[in-house]
C-alpha atoms as a PDB file:
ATOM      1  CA  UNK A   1       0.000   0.000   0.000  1.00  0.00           C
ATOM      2  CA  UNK A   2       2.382   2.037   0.831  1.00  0.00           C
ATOM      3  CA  UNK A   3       4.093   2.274  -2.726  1.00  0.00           C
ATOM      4  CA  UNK A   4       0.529   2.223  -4.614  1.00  0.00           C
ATOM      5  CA  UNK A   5      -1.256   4.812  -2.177  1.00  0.00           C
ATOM      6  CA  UNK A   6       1.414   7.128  -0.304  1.00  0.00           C
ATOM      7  CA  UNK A   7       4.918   7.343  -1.860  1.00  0.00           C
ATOM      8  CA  UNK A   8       2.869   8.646  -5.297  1.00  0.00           C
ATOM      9  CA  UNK A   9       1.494  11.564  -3.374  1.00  0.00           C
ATOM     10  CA  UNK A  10       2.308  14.598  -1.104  1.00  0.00           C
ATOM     11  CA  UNK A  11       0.536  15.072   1.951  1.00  0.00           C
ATOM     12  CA  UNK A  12       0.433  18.309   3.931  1.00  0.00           C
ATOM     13  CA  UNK A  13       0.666  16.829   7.540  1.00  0.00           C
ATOM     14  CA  UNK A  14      -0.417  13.373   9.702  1.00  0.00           C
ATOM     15  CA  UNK A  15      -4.244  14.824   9.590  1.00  0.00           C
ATOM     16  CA  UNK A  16      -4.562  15.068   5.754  1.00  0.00           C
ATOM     17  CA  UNK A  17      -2.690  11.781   5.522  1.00  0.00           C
ATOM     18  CA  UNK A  18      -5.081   9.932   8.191  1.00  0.00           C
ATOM     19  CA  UNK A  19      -8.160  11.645   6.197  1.00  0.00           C
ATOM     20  CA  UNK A  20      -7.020   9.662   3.192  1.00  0.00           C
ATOM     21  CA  UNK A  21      -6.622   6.104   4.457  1.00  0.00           C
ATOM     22  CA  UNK A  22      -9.384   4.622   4.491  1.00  0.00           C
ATOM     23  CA  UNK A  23      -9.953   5.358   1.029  1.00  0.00           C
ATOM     24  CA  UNK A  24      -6.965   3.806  -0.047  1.00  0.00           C
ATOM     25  CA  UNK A  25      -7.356   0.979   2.132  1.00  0.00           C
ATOM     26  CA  UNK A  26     -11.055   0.617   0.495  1.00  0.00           C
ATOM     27  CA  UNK A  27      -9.782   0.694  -2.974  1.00  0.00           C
ATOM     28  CA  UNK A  28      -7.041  -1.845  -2.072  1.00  0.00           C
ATOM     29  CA  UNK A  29      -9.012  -4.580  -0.967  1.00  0.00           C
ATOM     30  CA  UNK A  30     -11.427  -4.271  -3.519  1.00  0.00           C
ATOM     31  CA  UNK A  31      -8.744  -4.341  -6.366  1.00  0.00           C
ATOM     32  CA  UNK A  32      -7.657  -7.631  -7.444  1.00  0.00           C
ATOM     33  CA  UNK A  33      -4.436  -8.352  -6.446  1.00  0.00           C
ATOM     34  CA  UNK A  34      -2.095 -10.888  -9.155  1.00  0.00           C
ATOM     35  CA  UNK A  35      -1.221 -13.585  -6.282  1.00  0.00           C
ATOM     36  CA  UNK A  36      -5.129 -13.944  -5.322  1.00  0.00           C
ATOM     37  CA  UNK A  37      -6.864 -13.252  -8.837  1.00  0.00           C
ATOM     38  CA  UNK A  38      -9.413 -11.710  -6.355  1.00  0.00           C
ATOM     39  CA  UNK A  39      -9.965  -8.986  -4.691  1.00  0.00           C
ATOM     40  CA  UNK A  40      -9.156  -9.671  -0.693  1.00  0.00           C
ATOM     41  CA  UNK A  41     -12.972  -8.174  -0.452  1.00  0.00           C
ATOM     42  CA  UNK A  42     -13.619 -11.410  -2.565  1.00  0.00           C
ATOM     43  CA  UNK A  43     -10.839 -13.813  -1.262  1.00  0.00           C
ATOM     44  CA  UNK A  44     -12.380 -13.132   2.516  1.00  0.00           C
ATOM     45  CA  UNK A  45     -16.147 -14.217   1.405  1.00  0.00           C
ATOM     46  CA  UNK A  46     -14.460 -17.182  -0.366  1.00  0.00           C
ATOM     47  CA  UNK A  47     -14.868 -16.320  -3.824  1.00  0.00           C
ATOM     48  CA  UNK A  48     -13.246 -18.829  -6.343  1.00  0.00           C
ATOM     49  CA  UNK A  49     -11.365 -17.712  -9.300  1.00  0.00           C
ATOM     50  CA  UNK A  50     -13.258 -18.462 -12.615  1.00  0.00           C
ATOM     51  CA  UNK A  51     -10.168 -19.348 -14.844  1.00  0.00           C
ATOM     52  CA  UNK A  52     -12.809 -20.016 -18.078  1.00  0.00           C
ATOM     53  CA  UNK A  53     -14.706 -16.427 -16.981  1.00  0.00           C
ATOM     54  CA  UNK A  54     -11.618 -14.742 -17.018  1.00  0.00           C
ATOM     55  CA  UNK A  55     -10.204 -15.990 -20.510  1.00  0.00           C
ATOM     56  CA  UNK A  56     -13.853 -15.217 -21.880  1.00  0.00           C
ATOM     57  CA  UNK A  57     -13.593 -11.343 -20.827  1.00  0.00           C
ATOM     58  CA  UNK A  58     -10.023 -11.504 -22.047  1.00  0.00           C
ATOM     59  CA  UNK A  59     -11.598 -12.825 -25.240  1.00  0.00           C
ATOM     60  CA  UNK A  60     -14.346 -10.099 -25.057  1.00  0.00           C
ATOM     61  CA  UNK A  61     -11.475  -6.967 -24.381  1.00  0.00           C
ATOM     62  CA  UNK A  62      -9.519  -8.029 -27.112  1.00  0.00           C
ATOM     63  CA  UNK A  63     -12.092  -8.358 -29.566  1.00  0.00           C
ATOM     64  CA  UNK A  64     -13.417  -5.186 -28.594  1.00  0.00           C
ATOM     65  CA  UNK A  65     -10.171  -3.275 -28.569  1.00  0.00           C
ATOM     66  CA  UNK A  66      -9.780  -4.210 -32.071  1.00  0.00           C
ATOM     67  CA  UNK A  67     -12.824  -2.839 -33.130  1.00  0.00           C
ATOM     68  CA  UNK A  68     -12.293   0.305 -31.739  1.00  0.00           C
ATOM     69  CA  UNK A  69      -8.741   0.601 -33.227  1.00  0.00           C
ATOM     70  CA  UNK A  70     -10.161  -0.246 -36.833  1.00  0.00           C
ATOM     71  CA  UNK A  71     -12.420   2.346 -36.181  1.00  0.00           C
ATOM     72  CA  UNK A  72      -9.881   4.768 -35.504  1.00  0.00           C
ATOM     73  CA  UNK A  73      -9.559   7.236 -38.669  1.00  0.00           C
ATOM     74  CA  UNK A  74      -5.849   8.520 -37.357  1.00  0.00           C
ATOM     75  CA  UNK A  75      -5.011   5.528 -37.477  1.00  0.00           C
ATOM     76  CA  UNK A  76      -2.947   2.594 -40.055  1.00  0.00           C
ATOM     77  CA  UNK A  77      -4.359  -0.148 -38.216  1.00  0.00           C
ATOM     78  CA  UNK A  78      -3.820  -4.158 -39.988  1.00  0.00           C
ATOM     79  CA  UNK A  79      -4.760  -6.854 -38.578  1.00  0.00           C
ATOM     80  CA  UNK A  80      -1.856  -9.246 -38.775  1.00  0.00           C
END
């Protein structure tokens, strides 16, 4: 947290620091973290990572990011 949340930003004293906390430590455990594949939020209710979910959405961002890059008139954009 400390690396993701603190060392990025400047903080006037202790006061402004503790007034930003707990929104860092809600956004960490509700991010999914690489080790878990969850979220701790999700890890703590015993949530199971969906290996065939997450290649479909894979699937589903890559499809769609190549749409949206052929429909990018700036761009050269082949499909190889």
């Amino acid at each position: 947290m400390k690396y993701q949340y603190i060392f990025k930003r400047s903080f006037a004293d202790f006061s402004d620091l503790s007034n930003n906390l707990g929104s860092f430590v809600e956004d960490y455990n509700n991010r999914p973290h690489s080790v878990l594949k969850l979220s701790p939020n999700d890890a703590a209710l015993g949530k199971i990572f969906d290996i065939d979910k997450y290649k479909e959405k894979l699937k589903e961002a890559r499809i769609k990011r190549i749409e949206e890059n052929k429909s990018c008139d700036k761009c050269d954009f082949t499909l190889k």
